[in-house]
N, C-alpha and C. Protein backbone atom coordinates (compact mmCIF):
# COMPACT_ATOMS: atom_id res chain seq x y z
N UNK A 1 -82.27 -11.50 28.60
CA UNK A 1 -83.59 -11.20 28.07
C UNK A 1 -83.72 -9.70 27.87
N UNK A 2 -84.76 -9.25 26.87
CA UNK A 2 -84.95 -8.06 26.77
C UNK A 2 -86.16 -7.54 27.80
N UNK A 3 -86.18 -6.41 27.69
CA UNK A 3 -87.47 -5.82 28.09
C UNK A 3 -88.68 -6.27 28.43
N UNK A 4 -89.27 -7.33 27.45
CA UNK A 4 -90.27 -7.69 26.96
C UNK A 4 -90.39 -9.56 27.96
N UNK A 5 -89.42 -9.91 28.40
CA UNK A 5 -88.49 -10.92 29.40
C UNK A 5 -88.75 -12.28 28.16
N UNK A 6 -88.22 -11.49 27.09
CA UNK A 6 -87.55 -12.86 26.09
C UNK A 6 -86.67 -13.09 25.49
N UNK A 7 -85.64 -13.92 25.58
CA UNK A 7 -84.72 -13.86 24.71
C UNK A 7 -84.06 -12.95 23.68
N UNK A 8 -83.30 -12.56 23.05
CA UNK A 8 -82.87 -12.17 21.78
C UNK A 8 -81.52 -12.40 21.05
N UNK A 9 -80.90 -13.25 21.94
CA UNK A 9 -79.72 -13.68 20.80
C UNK A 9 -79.40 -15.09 22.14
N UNK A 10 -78.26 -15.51 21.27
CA UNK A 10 -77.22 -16.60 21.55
C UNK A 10 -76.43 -16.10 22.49
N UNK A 11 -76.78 -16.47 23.89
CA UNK A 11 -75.76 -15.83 25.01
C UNK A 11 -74.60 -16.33 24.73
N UNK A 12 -74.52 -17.17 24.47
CA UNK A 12 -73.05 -17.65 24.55
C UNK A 12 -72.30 -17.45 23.39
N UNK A 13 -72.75 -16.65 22.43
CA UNK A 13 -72.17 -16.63 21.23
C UNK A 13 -70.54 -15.40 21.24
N UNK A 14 -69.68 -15.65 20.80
CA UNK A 14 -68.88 -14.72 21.14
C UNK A 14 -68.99 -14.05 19.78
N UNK A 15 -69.25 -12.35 19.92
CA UNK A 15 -69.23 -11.72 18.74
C UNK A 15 -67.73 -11.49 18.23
N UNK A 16 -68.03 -10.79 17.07
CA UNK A 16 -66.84 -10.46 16.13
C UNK A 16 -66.66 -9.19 15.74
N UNK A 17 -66.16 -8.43 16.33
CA UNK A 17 -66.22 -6.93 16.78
C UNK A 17 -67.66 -5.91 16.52
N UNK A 18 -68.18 -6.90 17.62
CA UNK A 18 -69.67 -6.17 17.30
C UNK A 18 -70.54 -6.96 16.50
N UNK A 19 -69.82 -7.45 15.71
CA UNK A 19 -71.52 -8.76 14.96
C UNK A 19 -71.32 -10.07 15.31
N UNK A 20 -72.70 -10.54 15.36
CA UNK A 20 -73.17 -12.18 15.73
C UNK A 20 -73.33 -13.08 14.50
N UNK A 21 -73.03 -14.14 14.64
CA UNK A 21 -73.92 -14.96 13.37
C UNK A 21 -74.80 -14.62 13.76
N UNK A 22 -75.84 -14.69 12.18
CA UNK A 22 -76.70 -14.98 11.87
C UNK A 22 -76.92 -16.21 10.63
N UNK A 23 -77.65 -16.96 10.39
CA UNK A 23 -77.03 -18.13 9.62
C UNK A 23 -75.86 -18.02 9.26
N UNK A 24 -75.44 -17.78 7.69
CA UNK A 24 -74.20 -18.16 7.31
C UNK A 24 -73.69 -16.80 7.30
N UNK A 25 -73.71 -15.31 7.59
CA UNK A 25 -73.75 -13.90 7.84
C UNK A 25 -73.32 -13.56 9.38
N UNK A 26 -72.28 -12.62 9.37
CA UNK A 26 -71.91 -12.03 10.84
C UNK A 26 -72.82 -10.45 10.52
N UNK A 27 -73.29 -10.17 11.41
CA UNK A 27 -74.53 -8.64 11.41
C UNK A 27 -74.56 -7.72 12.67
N UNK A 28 -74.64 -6.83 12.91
CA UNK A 28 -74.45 -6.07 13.74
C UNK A 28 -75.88 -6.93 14.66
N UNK A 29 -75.59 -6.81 16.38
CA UNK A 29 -76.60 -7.19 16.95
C UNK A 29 -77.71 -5.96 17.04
N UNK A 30 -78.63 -6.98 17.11
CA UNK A 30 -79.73 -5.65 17.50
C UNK A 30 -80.30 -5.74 18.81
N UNK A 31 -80.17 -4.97 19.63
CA UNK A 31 -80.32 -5.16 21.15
C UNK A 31 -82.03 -4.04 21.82
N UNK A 32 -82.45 -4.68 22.27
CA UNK A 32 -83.22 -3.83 23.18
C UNK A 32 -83.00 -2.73 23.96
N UNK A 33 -83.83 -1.92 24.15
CA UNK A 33 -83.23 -0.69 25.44
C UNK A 33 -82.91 -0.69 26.39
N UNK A 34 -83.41 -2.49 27.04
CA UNK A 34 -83.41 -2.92 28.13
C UNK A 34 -82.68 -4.37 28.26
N UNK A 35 -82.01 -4.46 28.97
CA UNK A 35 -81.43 -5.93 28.57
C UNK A 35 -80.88 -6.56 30.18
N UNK A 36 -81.39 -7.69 30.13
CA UNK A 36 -81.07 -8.23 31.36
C UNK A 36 -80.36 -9.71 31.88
N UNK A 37 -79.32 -9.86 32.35
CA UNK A 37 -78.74 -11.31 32.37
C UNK A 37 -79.46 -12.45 33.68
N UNK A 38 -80.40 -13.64 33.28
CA UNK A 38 -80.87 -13.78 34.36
C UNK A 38 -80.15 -15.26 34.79
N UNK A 39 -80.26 -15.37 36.26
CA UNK A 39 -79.43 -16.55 36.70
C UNK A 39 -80.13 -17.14 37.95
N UNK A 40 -79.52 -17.96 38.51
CA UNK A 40 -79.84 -18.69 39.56
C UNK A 40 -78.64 -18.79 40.44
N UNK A 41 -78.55 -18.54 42.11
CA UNK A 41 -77.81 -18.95 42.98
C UNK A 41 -76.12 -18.90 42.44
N UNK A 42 -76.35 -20.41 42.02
CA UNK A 42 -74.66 -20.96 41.45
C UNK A 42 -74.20 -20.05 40.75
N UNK A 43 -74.83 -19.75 39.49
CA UNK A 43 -74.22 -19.08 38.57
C UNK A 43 -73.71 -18.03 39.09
N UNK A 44 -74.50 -17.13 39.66
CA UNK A 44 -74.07 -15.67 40.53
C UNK A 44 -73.25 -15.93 41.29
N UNK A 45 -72.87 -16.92 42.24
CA UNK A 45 -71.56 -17.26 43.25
C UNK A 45 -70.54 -17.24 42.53
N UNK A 46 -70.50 -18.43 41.54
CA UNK A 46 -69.54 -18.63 40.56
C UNK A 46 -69.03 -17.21 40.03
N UNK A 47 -69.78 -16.21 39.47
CA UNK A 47 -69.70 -14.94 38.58
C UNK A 47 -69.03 -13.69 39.89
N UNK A 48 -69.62 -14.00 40.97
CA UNK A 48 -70.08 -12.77 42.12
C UNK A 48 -68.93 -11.91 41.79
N UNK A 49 -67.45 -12.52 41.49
CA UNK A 49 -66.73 -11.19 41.77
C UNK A 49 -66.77 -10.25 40.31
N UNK A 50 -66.82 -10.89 39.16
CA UNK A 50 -66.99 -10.17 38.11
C UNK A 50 -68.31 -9.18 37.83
N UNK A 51 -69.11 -9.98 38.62
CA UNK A 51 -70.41 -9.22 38.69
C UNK A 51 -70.89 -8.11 39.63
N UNK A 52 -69.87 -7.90 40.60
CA UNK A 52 -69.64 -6.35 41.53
C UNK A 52 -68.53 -5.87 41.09
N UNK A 53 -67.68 -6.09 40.03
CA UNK A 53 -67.37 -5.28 39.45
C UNK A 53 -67.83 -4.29 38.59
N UNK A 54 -68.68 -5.01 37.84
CA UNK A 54 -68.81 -4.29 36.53
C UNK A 54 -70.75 -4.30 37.00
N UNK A 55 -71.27 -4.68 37.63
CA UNK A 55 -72.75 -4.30 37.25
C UNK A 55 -73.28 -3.47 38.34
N UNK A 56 -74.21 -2.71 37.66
CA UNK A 56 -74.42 -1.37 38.41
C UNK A 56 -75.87 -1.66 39.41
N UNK A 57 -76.55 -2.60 38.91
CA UNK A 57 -77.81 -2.70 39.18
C UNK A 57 -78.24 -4.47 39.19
N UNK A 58 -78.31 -5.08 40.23
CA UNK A 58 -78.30 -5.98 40.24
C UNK A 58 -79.58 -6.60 41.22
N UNK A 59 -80.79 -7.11 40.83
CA UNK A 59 -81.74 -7.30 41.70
C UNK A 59 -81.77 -9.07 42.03
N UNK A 60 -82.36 -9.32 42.92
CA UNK A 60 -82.62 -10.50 43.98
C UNK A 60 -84.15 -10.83 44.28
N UNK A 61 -84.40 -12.30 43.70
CA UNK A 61 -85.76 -12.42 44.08
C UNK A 61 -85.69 -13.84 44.37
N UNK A 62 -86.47 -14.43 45.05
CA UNK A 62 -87.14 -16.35 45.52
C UNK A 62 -87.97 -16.56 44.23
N UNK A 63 -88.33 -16.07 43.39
CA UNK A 63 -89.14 -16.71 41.90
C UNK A 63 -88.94 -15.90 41.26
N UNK A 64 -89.18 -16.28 39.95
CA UNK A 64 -88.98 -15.86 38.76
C UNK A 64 -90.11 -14.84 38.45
N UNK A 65 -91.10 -14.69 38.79
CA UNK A 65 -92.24 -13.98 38.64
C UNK A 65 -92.06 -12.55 39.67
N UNK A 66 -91.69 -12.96 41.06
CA UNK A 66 -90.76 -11.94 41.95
C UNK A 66 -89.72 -10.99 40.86
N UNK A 67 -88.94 -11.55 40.51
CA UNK A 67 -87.72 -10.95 40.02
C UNK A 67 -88.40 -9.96 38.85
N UNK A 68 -89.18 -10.77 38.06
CA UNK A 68 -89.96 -10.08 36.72
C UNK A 68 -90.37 -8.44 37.42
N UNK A 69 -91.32 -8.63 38.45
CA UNK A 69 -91.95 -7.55 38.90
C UNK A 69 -90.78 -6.54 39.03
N UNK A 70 -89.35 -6.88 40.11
CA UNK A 70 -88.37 -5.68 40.27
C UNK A 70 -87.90 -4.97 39.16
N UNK A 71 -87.56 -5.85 37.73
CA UNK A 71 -87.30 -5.18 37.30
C UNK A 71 -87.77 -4.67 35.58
N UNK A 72 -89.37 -4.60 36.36
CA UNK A 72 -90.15 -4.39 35.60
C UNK A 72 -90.91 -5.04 33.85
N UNK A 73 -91.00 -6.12 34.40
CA UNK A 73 -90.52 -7.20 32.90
C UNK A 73 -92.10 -7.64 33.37
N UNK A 74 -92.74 -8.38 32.22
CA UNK A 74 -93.95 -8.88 32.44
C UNK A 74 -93.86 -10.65 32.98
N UNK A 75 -93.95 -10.84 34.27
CA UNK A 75 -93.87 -11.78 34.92
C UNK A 75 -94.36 -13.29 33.75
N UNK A 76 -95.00 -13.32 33.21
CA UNK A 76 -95.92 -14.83 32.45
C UNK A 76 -94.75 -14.90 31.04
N UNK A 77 -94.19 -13.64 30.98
CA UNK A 77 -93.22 -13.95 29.63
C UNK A 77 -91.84 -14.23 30.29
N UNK A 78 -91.67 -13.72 31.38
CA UNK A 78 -90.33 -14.10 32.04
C UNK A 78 -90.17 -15.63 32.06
N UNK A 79 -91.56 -15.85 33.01
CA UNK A 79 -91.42 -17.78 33.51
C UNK A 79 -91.25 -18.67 31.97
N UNK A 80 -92.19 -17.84 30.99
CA UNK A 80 -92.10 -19.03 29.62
C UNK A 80 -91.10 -19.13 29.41
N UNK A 81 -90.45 -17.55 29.41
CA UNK A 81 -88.84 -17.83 28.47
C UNK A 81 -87.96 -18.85 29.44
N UNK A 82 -88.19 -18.38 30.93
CA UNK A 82 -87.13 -19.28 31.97
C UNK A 82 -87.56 -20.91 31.65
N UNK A 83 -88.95 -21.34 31.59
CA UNK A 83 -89.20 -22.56 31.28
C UNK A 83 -88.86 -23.43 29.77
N UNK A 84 -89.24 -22.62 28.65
CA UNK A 84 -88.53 -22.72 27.85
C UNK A 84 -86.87 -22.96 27.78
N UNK A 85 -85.96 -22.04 28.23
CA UNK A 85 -84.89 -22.38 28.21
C UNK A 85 -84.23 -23.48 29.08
N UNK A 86 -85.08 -23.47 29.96
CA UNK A 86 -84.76 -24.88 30.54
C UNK A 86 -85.32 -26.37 30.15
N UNK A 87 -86.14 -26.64 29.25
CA UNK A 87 -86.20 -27.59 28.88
C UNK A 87 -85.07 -27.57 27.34
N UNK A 88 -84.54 -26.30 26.77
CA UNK A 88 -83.57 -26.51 25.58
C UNK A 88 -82.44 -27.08 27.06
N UNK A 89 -82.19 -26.70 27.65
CA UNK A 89 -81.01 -27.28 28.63
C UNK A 89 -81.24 -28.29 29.02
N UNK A 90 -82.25 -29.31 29.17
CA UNK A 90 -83.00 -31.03 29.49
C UNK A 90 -82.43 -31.07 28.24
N UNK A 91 -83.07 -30.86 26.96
CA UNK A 91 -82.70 -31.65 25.71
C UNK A 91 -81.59 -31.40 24.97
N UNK A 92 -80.61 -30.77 25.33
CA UNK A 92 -79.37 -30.55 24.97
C UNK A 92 -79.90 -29.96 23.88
N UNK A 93 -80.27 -29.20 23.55
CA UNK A 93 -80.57 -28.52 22.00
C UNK A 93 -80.85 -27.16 22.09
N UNK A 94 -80.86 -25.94 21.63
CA UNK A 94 -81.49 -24.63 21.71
C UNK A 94 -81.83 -24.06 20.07
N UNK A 95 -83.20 -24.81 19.58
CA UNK A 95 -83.78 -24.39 18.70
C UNK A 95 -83.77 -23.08 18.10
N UNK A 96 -83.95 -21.90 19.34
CA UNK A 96 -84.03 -21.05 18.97
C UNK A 96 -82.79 -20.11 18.44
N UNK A 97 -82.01 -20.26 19.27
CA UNK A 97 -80.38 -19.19 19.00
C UNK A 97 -79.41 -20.49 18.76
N UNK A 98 -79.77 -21.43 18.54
CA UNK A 98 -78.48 -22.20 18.73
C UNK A 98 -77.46 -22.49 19.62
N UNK A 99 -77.79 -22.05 21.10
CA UNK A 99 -76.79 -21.79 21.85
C UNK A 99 -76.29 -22.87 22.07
N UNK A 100 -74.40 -23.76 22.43
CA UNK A 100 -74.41 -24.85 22.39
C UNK A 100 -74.79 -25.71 23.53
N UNK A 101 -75.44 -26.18 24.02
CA UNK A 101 -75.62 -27.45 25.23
C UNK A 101 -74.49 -26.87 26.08
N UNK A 102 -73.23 -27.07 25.62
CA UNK A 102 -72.68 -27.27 26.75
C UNK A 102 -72.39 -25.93 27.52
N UNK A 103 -72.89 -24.65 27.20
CA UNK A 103 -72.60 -23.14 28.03
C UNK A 103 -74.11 -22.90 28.22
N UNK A 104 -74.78 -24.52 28.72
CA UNK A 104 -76.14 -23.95 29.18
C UNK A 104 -76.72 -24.40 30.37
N UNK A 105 -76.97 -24.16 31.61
CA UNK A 105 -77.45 -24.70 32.62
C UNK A 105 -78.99 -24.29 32.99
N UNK A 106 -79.54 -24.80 33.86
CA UNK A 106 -80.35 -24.84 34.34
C UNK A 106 -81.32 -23.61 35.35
N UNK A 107 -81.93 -22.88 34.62
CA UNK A 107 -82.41 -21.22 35.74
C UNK A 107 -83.33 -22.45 36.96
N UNK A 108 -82.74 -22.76 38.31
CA UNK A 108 -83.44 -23.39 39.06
C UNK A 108 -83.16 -22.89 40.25
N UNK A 109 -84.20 -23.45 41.16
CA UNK A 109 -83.80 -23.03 42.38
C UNK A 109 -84.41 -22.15 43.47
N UNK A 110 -84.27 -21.73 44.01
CA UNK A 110 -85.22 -20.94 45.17
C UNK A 110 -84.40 -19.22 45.26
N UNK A 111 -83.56 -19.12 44.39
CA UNK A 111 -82.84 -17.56 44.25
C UNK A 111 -82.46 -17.36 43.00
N UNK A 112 -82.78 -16.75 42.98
CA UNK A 112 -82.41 -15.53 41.46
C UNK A 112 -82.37 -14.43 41.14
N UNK A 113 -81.39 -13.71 40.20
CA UNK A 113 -80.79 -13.03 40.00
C UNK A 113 -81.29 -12.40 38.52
N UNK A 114 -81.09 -11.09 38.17
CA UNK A 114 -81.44 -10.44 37.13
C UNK A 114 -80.46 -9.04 37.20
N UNK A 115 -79.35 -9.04 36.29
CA UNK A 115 -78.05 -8.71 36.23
C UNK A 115 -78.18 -7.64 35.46
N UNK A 116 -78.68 -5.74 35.49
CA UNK A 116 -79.23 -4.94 34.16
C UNK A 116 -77.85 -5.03 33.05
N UNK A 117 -77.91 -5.09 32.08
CA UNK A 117 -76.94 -5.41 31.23
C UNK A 117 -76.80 -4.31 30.45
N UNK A 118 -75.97 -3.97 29.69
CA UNK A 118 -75.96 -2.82 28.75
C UNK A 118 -74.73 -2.99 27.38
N UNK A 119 -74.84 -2.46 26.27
CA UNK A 119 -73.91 -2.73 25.46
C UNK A 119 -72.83 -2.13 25.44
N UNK A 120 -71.68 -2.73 25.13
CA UNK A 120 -70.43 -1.78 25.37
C UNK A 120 -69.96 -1.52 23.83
N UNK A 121 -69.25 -0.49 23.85
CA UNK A 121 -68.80 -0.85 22.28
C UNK A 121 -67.44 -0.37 22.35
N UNK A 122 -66.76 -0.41 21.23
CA UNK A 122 -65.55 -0.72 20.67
C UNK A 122 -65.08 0.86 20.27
N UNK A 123 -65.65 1.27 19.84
CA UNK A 123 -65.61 2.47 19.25
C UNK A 123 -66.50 3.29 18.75
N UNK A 124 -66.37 4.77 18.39
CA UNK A 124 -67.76 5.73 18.40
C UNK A 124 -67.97 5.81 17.23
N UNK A 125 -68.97 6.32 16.48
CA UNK A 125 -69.35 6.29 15.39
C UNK A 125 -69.98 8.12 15.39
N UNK A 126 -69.02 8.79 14.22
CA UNK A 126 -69.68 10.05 14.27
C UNK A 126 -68.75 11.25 14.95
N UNK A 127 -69.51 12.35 15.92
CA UNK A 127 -68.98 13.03 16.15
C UNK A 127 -68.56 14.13 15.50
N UNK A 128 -67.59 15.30 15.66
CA UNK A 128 -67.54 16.32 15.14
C UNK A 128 -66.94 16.26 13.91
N UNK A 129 -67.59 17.46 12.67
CA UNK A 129 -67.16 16.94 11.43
C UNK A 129 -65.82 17.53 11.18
N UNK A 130 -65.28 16.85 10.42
CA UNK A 130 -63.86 17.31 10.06
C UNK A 130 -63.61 17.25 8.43
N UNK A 131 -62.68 18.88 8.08
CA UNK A 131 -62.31 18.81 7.01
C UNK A 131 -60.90 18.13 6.28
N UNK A 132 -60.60 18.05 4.87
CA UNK A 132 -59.42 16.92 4.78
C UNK A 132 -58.20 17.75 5.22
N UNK A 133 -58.41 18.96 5.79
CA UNK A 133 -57.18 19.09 6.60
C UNK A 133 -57.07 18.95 8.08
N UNK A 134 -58.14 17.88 7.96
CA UNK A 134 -57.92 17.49 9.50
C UNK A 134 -58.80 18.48 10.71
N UNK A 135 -59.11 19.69 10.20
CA UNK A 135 -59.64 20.51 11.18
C UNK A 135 -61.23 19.76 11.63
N UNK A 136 -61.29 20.27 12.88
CA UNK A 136 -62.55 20.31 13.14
C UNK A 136 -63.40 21.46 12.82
N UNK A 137 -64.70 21.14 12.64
CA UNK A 137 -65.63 22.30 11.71
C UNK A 137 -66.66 22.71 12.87
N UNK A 138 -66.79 23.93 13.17
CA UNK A 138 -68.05 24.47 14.03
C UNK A 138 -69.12 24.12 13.25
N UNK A 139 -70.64 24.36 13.94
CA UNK A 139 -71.59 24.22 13.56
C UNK A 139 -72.08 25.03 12.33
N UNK A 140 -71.02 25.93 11.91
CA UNK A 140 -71.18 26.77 10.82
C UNK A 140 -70.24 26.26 10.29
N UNK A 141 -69.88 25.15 10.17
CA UNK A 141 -69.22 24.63 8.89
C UNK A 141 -67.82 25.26 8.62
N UNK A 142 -67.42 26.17 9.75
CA UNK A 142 -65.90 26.48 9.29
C UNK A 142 -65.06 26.49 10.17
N UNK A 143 -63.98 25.94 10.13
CA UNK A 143 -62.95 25.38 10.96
C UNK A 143 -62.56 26.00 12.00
N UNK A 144 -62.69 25.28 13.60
CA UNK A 144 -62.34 26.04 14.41
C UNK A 144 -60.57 26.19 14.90
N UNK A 145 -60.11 27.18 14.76
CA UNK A 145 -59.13 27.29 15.18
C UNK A 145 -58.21 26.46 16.26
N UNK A 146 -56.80 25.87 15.62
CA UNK A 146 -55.77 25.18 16.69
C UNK A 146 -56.75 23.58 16.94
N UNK A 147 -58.23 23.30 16.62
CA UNK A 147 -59.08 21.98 16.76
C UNK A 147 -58.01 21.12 15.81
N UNK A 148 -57.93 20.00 15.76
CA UNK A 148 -57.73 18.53 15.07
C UNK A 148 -58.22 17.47 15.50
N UNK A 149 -58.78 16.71 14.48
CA UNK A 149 -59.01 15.34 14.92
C UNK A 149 -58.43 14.14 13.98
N UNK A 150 -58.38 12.86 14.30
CA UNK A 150 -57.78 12.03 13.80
C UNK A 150 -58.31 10.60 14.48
N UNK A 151 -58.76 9.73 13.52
CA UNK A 151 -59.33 8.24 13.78
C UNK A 151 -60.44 8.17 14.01
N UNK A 152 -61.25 8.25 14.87
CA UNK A 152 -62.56 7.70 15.00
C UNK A 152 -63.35 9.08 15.21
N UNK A 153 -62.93 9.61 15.91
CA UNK A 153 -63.47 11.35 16.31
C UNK A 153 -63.94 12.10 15.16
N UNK A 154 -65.50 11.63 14.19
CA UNK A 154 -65.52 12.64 13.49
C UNK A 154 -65.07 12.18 12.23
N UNK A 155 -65.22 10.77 12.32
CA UNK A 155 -64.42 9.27 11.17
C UNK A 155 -65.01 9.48 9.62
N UNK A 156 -64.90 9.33 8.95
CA UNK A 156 -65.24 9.20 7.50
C UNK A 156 -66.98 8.51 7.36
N UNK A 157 -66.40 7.08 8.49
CA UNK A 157 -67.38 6.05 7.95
C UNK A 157 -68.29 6.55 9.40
N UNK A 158 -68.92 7.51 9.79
CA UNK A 158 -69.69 7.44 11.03
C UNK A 158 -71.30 7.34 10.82
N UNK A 159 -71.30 7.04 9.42
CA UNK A 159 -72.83 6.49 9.60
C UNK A 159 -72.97 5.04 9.10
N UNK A 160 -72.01 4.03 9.10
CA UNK A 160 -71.67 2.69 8.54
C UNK A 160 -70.45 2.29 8.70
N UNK A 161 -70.16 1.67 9.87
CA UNK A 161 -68.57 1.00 10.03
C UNK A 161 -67.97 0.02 9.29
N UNK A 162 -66.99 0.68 8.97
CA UNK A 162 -66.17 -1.03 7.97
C UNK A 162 -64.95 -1.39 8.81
N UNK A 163 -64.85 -2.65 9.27
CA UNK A 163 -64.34 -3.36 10.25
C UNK A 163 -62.51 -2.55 9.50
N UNK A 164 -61.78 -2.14 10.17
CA UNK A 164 -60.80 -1.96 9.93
C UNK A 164 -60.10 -0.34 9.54
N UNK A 165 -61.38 0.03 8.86
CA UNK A 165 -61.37 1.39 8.32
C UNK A 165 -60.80 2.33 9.23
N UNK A 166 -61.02 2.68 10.58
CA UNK A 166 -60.86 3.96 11.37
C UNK A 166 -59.08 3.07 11.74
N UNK A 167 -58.09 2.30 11.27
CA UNK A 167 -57.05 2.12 11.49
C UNK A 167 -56.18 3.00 10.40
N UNK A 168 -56.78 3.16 8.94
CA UNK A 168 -56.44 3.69 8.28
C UNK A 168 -56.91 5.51 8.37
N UNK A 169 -57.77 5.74 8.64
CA UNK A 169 -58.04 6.84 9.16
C UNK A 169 -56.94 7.76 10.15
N UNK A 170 -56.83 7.05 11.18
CA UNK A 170 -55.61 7.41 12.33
C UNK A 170 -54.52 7.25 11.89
N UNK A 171 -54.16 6.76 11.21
CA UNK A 171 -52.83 7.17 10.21
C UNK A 171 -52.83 8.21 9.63
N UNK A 172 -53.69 8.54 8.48
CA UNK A 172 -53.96 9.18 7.40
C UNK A 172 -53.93 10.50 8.41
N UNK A 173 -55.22 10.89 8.98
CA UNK A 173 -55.54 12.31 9.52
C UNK A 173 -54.93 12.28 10.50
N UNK A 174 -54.40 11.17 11.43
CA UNK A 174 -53.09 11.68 12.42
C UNK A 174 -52.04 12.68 12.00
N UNK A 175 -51.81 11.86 11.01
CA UNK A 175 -50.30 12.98 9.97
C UNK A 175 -50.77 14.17 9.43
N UNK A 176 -52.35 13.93 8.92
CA UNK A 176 -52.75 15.64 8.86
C UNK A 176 -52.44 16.42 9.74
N UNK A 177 -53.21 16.08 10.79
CA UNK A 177 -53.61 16.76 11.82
C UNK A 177 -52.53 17.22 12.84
N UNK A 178 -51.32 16.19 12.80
CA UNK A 178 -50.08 16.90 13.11
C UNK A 178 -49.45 17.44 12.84
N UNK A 179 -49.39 17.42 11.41
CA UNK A 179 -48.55 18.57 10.50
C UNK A 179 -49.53 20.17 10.53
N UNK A 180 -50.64 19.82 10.49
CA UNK A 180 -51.29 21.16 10.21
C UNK A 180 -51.07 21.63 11.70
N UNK A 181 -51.17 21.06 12.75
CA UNK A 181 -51.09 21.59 14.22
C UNK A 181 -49.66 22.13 14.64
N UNK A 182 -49.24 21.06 14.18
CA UNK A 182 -47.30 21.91 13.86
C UNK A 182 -47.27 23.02 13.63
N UNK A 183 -47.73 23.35 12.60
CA UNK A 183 -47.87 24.52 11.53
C UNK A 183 -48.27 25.67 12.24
């Protein structure tokens, strides 16, 4: 859930380097500032060791309205969404995201869990600008000395990613950037 303690995509959906379906369209997700994985008991046992690995912030409550308050979510939108999604998990169906029946269980129980979540990504977008000889450019626009970059650092496409692009990039300005650094 987001921020707001409602839904916003297909948990179970596995993206495609960064985009989700959307009907018949894969799209970059659009995520909240706040994002939270919520569970019950089992699920967290089942998860526990992956989930002290990797999560930084992990709160514990006896209701769903409890849990809302820790981590700051409006308690009456938490329970709808938790009630809501549990009757798409009674009717085998999830109207809303499509998620399939079968990667969906039940938020029940007398413990629960709210997991802070955050997005990871693949690669950066942006960064310092670079000229086609590979140099990196100070804030005055002129090349700082012995700098190179190559692939994603400062990429062509850093205000619009094209799935594949920064492979050709790291080729291309690798060989710049080594020959001119050679040099």
């Amino acid at each position: 859930v987001g921020g707001d303690g409602r839904r916003y995509l297909n948990e179970g959906e596995t993206s495609r380097h960064g985009h989700v379906r959307l009907s018949d369209a894969w799209v970059n997700v659009r995520r909240p500032l706040r994002s939270f994985i919520i569970c019950e008991e089992t699920v967290y046992q089942a998860n526990a060791s992956k989930i002290q690995d990797y999560a930084l912030n992990v709160q514990h409550a006896g209701s769903i309205e409890e849990l809302a308050e820790l981590i700051d979510v409006d308690p009456e939108s938490l329970s709808a969404t938790v009630e809501r999604f549990n009757g798409f998990v009674k009717d085998g169906y999830d109207p809303e995201f499509g998620r399939d029946a079968a990667t969906m269980a039940p938020i029940a129980g007398v413990s629960f869990y709210a997991i802070a979540a955050s997005a990871n990504v693949l690669n950066t977008q942006g960064g310092p600008r670079r000229d086609e000889n590979a140099q990196v450019l100070g804030l005055d626009g002129q090349p700082i000395p012995h700098l190179y970059s190559a692939g994603e650092l400062g990429g062509m496409t850093a205000f619009q990613y094209q799935g594949g692009g920064n492979i050709a990039e790291c080729v291309i300005f690798g060989k710049i950037a080594g020959k001119n650094a050679a040099a």
